[in-house]
N, C-alpha and C. Protein backbone atom coordinates (compact mmCIF):
# COMPACT_ATOMS: atom_id res chain seq x y z
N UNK A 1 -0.31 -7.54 -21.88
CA UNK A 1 -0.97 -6.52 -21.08
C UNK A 1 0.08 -5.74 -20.29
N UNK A 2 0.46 -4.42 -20.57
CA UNK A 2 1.34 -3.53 -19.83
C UNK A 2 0.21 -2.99 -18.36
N UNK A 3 1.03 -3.24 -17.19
CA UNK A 3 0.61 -2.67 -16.52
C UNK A 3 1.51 -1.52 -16.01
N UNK A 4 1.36 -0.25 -15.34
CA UNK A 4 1.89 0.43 -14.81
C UNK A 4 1.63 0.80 -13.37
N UNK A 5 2.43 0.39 -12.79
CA UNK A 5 2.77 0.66 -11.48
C UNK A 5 2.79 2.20 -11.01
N UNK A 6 2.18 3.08 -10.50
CA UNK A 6 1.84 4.84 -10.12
C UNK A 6 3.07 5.66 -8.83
N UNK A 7 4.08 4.02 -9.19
CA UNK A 7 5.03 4.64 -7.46
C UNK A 7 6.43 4.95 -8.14
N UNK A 8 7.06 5.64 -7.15
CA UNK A 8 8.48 5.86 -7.46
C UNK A 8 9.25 5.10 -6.44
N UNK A 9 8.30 4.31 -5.17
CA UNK A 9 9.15 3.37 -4.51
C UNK A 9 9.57 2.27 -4.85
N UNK A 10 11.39 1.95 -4.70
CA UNK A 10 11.11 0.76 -5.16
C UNK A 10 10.52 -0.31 -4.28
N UNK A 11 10.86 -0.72 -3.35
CA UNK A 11 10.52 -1.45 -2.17
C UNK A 11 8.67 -1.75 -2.42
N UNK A 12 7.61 -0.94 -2.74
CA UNK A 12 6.77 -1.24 -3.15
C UNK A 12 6.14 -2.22 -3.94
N UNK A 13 7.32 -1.82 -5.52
CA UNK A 13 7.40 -2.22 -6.74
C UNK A 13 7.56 -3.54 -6.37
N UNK A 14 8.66 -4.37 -5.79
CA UNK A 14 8.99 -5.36 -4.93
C UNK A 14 8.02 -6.06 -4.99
N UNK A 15 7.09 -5.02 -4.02
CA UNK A 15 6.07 -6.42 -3.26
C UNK A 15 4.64 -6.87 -3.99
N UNK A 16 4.63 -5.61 -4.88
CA UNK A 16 3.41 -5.79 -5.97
C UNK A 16 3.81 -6.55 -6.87
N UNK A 17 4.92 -6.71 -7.13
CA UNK A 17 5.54 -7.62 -8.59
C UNK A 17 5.28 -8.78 -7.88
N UNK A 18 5.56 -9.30 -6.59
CA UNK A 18 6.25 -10.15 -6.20
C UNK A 18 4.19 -10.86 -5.59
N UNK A 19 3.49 -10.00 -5.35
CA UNK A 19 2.25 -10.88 -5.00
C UNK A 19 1.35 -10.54 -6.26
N UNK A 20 1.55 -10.07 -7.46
CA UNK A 20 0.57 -10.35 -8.45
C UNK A 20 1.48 -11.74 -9.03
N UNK A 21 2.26 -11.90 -9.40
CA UNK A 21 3.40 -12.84 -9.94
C UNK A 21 2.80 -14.24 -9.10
N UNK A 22 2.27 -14.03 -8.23
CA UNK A 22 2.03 -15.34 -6.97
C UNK A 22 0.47 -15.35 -7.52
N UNK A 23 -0.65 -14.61 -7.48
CA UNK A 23 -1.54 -14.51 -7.49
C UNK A 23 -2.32 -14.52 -8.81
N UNK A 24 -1.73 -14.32 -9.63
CA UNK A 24 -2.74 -14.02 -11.05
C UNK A 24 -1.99 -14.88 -11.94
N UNK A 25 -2.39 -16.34 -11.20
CA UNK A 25 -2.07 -17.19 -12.18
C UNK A 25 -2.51 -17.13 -13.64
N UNK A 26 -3.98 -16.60 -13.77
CA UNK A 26 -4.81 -17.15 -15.26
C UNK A 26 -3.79 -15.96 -16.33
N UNK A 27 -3.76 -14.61 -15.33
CA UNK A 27 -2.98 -13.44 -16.57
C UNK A 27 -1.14 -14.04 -16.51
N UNK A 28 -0.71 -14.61 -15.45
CA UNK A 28 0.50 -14.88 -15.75
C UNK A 28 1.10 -15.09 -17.01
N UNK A 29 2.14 -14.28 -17.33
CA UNK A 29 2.94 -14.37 -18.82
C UNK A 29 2.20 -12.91 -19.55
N UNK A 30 1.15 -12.83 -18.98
CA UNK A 30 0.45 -12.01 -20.05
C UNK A 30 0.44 -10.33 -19.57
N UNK A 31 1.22 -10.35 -18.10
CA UNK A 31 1.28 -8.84 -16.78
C UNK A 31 2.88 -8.85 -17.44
N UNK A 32 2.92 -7.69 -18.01
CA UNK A 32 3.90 -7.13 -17.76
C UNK A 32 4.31 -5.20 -17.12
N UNK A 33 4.87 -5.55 -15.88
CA UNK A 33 4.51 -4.47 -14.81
C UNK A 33 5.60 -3.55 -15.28
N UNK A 34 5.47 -2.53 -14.82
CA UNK A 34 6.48 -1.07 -15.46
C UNK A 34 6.10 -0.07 -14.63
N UNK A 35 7.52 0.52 -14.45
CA UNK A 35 7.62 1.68 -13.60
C UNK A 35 7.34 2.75 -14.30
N UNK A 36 6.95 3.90 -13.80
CA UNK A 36 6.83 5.68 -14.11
C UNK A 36 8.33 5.62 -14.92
N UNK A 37 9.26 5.40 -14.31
CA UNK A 37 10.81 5.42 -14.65
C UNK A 37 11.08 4.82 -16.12
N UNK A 38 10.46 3.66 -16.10
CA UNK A 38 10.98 2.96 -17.30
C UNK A 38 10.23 3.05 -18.42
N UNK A 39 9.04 4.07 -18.39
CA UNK A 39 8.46 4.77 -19.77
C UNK A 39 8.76 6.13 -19.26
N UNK A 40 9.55 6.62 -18.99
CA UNK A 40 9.78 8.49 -19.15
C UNK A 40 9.23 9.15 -18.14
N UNK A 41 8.32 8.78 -17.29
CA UNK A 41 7.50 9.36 -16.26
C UNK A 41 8.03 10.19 -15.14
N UNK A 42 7.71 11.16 -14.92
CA UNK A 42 8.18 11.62 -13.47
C UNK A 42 7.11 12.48 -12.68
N UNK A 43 5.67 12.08 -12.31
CA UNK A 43 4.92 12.81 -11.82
C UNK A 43 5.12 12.89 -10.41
N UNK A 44 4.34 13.51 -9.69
CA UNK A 44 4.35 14.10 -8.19
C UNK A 44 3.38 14.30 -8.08
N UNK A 45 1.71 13.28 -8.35
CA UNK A 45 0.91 13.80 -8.11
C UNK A 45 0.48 14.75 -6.55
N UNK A 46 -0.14 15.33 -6.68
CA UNK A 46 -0.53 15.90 -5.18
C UNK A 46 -1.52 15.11 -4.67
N UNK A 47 -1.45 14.61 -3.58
CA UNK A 47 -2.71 14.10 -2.89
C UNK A 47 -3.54 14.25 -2.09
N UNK A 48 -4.90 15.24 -2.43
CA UNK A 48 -5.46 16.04 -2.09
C UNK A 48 -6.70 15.62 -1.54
N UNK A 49 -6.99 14.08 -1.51
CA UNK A 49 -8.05 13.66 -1.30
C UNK A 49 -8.07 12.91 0.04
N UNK A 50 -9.37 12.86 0.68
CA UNK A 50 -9.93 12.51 2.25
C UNK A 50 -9.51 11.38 2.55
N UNK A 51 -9.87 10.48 1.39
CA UNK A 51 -9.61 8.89 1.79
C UNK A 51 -8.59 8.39 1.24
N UNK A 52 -7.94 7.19 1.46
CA UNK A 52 -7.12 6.46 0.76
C UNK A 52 -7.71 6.04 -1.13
N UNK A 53 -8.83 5.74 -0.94
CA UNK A 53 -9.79 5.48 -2.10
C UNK A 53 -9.54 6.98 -3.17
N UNK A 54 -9.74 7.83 -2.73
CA UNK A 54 -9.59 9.08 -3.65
C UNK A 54 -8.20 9.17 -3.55
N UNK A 55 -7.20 8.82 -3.00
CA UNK A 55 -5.93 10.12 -3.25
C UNK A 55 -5.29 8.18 -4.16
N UNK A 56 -5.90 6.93 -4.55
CA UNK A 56 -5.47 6.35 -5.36
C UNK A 56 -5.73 6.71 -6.18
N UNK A 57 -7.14 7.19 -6.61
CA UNK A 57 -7.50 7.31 -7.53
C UNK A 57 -7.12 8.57 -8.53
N UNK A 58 -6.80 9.49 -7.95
CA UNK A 58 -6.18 11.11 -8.68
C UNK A 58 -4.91 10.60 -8.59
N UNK A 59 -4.00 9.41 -8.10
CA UNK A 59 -2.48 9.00 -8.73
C UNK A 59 -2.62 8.31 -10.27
N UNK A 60 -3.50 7.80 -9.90
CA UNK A 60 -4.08 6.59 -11.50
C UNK A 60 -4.70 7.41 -12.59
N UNK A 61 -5.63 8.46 -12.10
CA UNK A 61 -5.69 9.23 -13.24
C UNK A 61 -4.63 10.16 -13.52
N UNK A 62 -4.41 10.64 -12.65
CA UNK A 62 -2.87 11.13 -13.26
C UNK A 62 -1.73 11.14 -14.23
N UNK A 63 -1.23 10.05 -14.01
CA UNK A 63 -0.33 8.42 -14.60
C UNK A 63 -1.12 8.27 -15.98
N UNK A 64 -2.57 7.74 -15.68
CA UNK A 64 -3.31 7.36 -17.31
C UNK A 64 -3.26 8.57 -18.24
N UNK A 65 -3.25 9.77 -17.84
CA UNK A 65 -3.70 10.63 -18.43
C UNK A 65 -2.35 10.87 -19.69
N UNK A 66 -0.86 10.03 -19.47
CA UNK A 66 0.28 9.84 -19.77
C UNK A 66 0.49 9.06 -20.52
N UNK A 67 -0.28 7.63 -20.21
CA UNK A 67 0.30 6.59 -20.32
C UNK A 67 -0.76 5.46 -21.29
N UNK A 68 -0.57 5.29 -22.27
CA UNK A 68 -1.34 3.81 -22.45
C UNK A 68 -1.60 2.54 -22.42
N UNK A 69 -2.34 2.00 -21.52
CA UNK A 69 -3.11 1.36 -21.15
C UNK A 69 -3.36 1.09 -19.58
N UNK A 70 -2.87 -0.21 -19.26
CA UNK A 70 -3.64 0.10 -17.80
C UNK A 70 -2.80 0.88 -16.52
N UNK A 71 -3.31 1.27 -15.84
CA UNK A 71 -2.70 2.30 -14.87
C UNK A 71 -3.03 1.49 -12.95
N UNK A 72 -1.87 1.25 -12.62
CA UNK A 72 -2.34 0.57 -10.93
C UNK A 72 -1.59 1.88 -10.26
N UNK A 73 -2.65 2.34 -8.98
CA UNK A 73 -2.15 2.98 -8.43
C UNK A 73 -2.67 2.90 -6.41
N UNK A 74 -1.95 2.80 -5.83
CA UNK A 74 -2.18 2.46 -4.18
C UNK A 74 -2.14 3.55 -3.76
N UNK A 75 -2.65 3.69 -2.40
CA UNK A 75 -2.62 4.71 -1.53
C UNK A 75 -3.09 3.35 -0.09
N UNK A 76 -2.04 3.63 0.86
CA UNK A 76 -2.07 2.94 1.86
C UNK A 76 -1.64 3.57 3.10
N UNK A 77 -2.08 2.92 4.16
CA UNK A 77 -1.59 4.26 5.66
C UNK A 77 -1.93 3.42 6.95
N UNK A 78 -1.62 3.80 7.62
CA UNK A 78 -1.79 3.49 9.25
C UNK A 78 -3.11 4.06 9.65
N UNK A 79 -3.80 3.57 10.59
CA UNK A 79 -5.07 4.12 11.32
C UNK A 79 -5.13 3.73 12.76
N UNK A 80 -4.71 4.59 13.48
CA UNK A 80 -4.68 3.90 15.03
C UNK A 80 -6.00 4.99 15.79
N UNK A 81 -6.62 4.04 16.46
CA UNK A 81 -8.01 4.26 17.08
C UNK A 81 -7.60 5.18 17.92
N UNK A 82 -6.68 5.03 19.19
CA UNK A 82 -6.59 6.17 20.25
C UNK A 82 -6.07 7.80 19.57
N UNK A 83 -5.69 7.60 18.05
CA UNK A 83 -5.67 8.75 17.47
C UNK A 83 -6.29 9.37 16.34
N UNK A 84 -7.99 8.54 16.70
CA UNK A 84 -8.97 8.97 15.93
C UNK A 84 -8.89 9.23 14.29
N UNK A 85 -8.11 7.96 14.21
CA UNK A 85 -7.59 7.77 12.90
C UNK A 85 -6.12 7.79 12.15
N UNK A 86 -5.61 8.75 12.82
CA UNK A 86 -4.40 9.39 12.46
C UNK A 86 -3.74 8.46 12.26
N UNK A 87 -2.31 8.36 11.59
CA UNK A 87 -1.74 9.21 10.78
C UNK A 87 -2.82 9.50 9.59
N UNK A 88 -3.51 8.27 8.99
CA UNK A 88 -4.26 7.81 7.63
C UNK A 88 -3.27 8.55 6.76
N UNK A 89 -4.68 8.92 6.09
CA UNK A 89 -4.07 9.62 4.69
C UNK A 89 -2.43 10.05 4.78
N UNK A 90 -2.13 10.71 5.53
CA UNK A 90 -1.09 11.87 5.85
C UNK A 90 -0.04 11.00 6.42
N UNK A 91 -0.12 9.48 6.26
CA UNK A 91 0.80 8.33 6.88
C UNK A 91 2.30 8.56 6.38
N UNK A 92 2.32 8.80 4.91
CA UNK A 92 3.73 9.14 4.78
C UNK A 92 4.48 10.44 4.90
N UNK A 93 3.65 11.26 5.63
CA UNK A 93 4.15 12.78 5.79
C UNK A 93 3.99 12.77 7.12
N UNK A 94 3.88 11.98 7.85
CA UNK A 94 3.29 12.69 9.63
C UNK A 94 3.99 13.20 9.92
N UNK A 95 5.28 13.28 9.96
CA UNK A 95 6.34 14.37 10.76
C UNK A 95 6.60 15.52 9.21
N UNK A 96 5.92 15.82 8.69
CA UNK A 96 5.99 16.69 8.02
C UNK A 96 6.65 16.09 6.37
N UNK A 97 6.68 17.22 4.98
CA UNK A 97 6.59 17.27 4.14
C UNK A 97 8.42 16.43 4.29
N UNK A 98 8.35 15.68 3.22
CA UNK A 98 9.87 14.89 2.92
C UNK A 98 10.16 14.57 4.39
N UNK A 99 9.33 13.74 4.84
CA UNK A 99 9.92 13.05 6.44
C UNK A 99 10.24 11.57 6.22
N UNK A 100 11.40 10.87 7.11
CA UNK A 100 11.70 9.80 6.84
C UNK A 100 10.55 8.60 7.37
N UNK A 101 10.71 7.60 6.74
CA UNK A 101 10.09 6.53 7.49
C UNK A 101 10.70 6.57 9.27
N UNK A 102 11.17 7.24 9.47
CA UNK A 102 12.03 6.84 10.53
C UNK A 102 11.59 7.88 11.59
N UNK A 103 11.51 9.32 11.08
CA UNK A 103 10.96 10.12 11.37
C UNK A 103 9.54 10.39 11.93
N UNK A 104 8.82 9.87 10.64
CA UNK A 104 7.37 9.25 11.02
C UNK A 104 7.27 8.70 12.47
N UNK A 105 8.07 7.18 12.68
CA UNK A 105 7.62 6.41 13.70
C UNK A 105 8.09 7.21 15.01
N UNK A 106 9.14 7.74 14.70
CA UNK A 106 9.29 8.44 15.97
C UNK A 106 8.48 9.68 16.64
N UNK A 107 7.19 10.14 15.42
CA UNK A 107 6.83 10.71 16.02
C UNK A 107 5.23 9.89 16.79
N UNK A 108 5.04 9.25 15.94
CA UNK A 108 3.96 8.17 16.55
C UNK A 108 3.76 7.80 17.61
N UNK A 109 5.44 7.39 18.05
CA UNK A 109 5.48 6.57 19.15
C UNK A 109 5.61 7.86 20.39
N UNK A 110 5.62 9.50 19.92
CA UNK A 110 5.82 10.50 20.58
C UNK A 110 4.19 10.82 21.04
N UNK A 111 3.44 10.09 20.12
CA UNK A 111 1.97 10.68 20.15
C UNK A 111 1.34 9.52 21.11
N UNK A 112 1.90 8.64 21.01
CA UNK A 112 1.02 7.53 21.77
C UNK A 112 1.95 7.44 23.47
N UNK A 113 2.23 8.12 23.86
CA UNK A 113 2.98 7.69 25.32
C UNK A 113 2.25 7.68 26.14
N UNK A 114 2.21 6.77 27.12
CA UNK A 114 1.46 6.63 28.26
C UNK A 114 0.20 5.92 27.81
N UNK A 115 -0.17 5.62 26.36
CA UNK A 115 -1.23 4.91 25.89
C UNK A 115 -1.29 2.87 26.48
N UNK A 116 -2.14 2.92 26.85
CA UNK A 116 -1.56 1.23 27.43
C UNK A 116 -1.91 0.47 26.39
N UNK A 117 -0.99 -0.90 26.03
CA UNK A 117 -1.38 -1.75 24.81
C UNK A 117 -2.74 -1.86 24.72
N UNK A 118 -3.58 -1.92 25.34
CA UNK A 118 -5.08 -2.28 24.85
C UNK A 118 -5.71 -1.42 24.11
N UNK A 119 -5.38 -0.26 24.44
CA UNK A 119 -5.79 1.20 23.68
C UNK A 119 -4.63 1.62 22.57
N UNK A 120 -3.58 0.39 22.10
CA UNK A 120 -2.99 1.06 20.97
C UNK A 120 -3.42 0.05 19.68
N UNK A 121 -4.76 0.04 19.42
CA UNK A 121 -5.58 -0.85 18.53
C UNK A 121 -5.15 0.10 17.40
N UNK A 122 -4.74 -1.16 16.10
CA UNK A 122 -4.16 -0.03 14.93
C UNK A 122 -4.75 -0.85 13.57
N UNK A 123 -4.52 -0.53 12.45
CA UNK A 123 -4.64 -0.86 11.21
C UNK A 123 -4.01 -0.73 10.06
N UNK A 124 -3.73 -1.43 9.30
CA UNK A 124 -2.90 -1.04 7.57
C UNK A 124 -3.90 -1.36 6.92
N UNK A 125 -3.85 -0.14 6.04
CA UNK A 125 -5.24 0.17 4.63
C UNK A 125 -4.69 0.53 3.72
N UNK A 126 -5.11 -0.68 2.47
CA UNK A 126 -4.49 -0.55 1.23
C UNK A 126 -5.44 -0.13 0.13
N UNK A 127 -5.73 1.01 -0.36
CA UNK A 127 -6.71 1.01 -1.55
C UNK A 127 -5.98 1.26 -3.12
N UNK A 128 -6.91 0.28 -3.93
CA UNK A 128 -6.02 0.33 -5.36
C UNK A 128 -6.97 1.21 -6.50
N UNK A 129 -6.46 1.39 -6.63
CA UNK A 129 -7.63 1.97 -8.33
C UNK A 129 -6.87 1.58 -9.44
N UNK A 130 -7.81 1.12 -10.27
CA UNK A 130 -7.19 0.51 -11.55
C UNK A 130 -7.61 1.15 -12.47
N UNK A 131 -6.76 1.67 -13.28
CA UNK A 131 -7.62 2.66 -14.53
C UNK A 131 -7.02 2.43 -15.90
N UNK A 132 -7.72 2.70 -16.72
CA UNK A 132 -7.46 2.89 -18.51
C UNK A 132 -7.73 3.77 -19.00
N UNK A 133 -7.24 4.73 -19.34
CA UNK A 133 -7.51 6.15 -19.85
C UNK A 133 -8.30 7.23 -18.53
N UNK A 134 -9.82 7.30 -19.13
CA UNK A 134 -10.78 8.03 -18.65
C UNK A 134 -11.10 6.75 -17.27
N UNK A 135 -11.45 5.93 -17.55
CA UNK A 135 -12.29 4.86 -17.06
C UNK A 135 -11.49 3.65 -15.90
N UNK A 136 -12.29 3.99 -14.89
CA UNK A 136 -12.11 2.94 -13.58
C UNK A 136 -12.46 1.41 -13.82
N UNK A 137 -11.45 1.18 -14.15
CA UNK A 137 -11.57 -0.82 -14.34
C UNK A 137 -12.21 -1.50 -13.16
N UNK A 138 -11.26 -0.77 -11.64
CA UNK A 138 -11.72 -1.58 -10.25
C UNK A 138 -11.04 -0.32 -9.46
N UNK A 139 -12.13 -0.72 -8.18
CA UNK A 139 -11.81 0.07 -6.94
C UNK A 139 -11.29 -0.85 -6.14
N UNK A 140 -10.49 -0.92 -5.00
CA UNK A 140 -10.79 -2.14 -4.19
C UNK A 140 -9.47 -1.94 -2.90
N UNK A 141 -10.13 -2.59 -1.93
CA UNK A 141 -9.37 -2.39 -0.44
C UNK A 141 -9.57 -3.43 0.14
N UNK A 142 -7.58 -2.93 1.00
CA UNK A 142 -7.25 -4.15 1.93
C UNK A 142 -7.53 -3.76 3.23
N UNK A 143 -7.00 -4.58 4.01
CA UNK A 143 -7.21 -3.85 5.64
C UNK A 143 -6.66 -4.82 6.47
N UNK A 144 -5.87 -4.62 7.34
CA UNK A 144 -5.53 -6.27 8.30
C UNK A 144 -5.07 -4.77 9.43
N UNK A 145 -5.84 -5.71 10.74
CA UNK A 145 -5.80 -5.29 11.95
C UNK A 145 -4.75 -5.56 13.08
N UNK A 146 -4.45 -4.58 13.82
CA UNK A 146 -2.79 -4.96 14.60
C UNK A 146 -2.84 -4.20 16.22
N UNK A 147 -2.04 -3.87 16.80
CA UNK A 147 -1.93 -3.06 17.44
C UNK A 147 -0.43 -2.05 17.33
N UNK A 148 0.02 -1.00 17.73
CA UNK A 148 1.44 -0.12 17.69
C UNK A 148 2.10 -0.48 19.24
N UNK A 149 3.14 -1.46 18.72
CA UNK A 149 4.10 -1.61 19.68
C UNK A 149 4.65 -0.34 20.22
N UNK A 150 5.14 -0.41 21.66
CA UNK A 150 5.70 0.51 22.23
C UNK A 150 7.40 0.90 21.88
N UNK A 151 7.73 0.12 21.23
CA UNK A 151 9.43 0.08 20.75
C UNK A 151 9.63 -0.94 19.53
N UNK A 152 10.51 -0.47 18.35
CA UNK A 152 10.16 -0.69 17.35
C UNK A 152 10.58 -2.47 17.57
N UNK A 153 10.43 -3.34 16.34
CA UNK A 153 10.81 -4.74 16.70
C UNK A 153 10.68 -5.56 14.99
N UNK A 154 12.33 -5.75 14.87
CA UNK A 154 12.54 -6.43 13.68
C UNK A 154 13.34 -4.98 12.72
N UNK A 155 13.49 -6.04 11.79
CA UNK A 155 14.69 -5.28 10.59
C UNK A 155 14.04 -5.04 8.82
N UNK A 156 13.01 -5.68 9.01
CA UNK A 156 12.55 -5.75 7.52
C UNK A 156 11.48 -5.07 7.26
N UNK A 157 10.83 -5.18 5.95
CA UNK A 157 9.21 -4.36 5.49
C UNK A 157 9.96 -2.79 5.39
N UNK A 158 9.18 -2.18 5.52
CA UNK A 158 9.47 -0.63 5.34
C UNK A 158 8.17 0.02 6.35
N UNK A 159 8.34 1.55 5.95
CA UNK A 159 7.19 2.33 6.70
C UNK A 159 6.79 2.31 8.15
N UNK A 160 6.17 2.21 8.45
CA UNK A 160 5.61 1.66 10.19
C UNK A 160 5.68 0.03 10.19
N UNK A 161 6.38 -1.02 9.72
CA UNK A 161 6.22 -1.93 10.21
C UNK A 161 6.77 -2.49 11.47
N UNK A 162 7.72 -1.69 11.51
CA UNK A 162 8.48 -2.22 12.76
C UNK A 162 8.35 -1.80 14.55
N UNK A 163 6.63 -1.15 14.08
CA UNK A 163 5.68 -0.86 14.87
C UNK A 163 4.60 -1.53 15.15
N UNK A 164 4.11 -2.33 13.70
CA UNK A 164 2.81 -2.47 13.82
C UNK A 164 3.27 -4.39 13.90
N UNK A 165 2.62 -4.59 15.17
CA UNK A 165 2.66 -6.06 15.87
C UNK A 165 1.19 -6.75 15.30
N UNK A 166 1.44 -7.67 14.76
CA UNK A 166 0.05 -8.73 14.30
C UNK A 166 0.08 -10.05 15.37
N UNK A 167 -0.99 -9.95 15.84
CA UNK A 167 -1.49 -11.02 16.93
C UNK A 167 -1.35 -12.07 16.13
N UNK A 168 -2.02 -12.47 15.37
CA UNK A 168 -2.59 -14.09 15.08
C UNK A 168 -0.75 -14.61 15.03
N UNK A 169 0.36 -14.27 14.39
CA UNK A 169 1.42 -14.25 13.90
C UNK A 169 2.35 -13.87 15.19
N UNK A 170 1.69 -13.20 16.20
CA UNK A 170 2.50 -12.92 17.12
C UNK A 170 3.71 -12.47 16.71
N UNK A 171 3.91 -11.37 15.66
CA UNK A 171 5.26 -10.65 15.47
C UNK A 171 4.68 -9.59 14.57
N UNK A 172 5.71 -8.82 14.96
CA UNK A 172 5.78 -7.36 13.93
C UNK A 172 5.57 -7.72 12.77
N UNK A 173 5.29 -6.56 11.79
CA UNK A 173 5.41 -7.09 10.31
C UNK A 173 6.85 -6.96 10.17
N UNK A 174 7.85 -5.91 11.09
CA UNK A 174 9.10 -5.93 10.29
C UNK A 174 9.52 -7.32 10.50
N UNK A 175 9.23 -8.59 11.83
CA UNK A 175 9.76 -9.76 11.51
C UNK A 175 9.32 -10.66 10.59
N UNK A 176 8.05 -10.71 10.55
CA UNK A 176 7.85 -11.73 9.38
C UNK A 176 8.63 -11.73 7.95
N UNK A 177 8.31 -12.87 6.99
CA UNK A 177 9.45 -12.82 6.08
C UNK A 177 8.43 -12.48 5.21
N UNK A 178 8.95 -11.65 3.97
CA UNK A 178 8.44 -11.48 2.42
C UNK A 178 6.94 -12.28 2.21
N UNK A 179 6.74 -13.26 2.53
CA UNK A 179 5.87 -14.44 2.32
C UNK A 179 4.84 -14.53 3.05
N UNK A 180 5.48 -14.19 4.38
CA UNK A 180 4.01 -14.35 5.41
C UNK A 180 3.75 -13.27 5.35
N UNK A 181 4.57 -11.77 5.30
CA UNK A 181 3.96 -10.26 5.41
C UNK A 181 2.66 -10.76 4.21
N UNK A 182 3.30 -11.25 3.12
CA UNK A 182 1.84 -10.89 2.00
C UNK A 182 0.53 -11.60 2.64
N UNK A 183 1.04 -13.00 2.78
CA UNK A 183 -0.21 -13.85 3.62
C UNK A 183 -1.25 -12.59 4.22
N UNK A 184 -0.63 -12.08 4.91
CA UNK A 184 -1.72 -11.23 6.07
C UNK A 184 -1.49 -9.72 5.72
N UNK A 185 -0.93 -9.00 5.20
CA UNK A 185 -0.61 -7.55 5.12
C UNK A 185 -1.96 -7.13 4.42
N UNK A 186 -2.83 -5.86 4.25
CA UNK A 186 -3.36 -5.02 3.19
C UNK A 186 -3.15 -5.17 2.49
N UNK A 187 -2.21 -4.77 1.86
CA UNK A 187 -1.75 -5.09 0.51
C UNK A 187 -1.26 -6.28 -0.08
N UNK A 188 -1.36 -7.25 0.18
CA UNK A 188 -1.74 -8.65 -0.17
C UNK A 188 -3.15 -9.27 -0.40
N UNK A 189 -3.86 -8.44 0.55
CA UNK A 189 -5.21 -8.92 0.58
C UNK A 189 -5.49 -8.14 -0.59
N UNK A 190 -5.39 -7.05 -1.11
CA UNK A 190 -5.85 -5.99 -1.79
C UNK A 190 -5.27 -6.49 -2.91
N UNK A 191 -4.22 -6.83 -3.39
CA UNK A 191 -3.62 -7.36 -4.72
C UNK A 191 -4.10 -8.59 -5.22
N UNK A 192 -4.59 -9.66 -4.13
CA UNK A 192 -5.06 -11.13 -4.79
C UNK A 192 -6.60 -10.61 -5.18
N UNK A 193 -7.13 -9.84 -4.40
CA UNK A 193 -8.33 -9.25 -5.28
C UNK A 193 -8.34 -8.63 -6.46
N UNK A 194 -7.48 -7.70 -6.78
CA UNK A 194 -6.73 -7.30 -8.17
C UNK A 194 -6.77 -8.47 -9.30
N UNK A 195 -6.11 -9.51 -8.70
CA UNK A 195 -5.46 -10.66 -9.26
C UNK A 195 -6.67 -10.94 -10.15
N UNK A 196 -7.86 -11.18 -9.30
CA UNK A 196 -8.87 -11.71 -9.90
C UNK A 196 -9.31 -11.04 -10.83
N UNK A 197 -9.36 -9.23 -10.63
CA UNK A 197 -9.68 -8.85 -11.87
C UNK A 197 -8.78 -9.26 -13.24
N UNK A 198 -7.37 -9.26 -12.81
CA UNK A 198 -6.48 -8.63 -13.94
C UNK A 198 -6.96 -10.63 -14.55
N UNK A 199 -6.90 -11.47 -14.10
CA UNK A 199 -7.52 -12.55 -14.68
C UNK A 199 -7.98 -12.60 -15.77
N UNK A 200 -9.36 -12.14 -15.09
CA UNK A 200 -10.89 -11.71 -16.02
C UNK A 200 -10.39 -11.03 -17.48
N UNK A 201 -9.40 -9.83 -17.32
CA UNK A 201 -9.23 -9.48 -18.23
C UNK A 201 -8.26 -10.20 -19.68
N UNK A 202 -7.63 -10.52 -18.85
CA UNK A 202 -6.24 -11.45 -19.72
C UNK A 202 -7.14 -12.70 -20.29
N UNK A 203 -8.26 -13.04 -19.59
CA UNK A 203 -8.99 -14.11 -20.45
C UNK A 203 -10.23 -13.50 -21.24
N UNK A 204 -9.83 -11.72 -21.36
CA UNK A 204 -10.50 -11.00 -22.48
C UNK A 204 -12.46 -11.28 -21.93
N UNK A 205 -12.73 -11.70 -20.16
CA UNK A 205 -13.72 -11.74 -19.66
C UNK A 205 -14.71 -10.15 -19.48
């Protein structure tokens, strides 16, 4: 079973290889994951859609419309309450078109000043769409709840992690290691659900 991965990050690639590989024991041996890169690919879809759920889903059809057989594609983002959602969708552009991860947080942490920790209630949202040609295999979403530290904290993860502080864990995601980020991240939760589909399928269910 070829799967294709819809990103040009690698750091992504990473963590999806690295929690379906953990998770989908029954398809294990039978996932083999692949980049845009390593069949010829070079799209840019545009992502034009409201939710995380739609702007996965126009990456995956995109990608399928290329590619044969199955197509995985994410769309994931920040949601902090005192900014009525914001960054969401627009999580990897907030400081504008080609902005750094770095860029981003600095402007976040420009938007939230004077906000007191109780009111910097935040979220990571992972939505996947799984597709084959024309046709949606699975929809499906993560979500794990946090708050936005006032100064960044830790060296690892990517994106806003070294913002976004998880209570139960009492540390940033940038401190946790590879292992516990999946334990609790969106996109861990969102991939062992995957898992179960890509299962089903590999046992031709």
């Amino acid at each position: 079973m070829r799967l294709l991965l819809a990103t040009h990050n690698a750091k992504k690639r990473s963590e999806v290889a690295r929690i379906l590989a953990e998770g989908a024991e029954g398809a294990k041996g039978a996932i083999e994951l692949v980049t845009p890169s390593e069949v010829g690919l070079r799209l840019e879809p545009e992502e034009t859609g409201s939710t995380f759920e739609k702007n996965a889903l126009i990456k995956a059809r995109a990608f399928a419309a290329r590619f044969e057989g199955l197509v995985l594609a994410d769309d994931s983002g920040l949601e902090v309450d005192a900014l009525g959602g914001a960054p969401g969708v627009r999580s990897a552009r907030y400081a504008g078109p080609g902005a750094t991860d770095a860029q981003n947080r600095a402007r976040l942490l420009k938007a939230l000043e004077g906000v007191p920790p109780e009111r910097r209630t935040a979220r990571f949202v992972c939505a996947l769409a799984l597709v084959r040609g024309p046709f949606v295999v699975a929809s499906i979403r993560g979500a794990c709840e946090g708050r936005i530290l006032e100064a960044e904290r830790g060296l690892g993860g990517f994106g806003y992690d070294s913002l976004f502080f998880h209570p139960p864990s009492g540390l940033s995601f940038a401190e946790l290691d590879p292992a516990e980020k999946d334990r609790y991240s969106h996109r861990g939760t969102a991939l062992r659900r995957l898992a179960e589909s890509l299962e089903r399928i590999g046992n031709g269910s």
